[in-house]
Protein backbone atom coordinates (compact mmCIF):
# COMPACT_ATOMS: atom_id res chain seq x y z
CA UNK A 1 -23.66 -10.51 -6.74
CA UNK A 2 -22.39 -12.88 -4.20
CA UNK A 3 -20.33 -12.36 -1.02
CA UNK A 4 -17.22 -13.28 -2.43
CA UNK A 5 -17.33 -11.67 -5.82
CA UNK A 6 -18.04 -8.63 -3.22
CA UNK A 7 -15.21 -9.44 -1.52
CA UNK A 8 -12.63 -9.89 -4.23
CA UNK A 9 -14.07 -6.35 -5.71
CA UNK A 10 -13.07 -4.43 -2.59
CA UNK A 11 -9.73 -6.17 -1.89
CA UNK A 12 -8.93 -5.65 -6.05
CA UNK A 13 -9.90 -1.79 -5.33
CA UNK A 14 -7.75 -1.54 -1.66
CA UNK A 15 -4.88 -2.76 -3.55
CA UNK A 16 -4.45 -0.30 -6.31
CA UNK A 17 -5.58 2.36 -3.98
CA UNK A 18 -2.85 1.19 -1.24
CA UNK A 19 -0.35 1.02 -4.54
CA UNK A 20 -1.05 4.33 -5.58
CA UNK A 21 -0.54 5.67 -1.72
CA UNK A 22 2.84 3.52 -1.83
CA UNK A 23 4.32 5.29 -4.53
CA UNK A 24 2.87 8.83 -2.98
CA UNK A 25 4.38 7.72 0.25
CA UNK A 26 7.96 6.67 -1.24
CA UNK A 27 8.16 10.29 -3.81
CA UNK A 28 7.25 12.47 -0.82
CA UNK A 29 10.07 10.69 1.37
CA UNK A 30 12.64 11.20 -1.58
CA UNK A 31 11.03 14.97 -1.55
CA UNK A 32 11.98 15.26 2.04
CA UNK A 33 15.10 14.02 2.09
CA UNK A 34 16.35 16.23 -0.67
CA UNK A 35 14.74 18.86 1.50
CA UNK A 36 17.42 18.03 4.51
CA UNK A 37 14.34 16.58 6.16
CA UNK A 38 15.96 13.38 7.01
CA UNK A 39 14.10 12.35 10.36
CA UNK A 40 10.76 13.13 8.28
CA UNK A 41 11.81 11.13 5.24
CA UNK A 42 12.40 8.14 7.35
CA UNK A 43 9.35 8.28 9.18
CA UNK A 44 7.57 8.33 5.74
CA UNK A 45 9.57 5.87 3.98
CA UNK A 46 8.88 3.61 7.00
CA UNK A 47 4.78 3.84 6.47
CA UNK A 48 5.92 3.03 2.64
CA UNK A 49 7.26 0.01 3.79
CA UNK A 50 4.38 -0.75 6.42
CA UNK A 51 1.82 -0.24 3.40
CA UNK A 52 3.91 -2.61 1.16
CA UNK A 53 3.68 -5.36 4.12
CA UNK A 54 -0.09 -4.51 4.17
CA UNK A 55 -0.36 -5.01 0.63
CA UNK A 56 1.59 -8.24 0.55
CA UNK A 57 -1.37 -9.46 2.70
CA UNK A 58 -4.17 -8.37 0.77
CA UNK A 59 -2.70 -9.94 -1.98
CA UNK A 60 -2.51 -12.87 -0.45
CA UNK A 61 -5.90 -12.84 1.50
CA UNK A 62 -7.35 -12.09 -2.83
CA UNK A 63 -5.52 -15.11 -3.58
CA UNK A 64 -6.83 -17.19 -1.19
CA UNK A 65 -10.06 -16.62 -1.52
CA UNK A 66 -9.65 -17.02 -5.35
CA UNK A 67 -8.70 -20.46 -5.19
């Protein structure tokens, strides 16, 4: 298997790994928050919305290197 076929593999798998952590990330802040744990659920929403800019750029860094 080639480099890039390599490549697209593990960005593919980072991806729906990182998606699964986003949605983790964004039930555990709703969790908190309906805990009274507001300073905690925004901390934790934030890294949702850090790991949805990081996923934006894998996405595009896969598409890239697809075409």
């Amino acid at each position: 298997m080639e480099f890039e076929e390599k490549a697209k593999i593990r960005m593919e798998h980072w991806i729906r790994h990182g998606r699964s952590h986003l949605e983790e990330y964004r039930g555990f802040s709703r969790d908190l928050e309906a805990a009274g744990k507001s300073a905690s659920a925004q901390a934790v929403s934030q890294m949702a919305e850090y790991t949805q800019k990081g996923l934006a750029s894998l996405e595009n860094a896969l598409a890239v290197l697809s075409s």
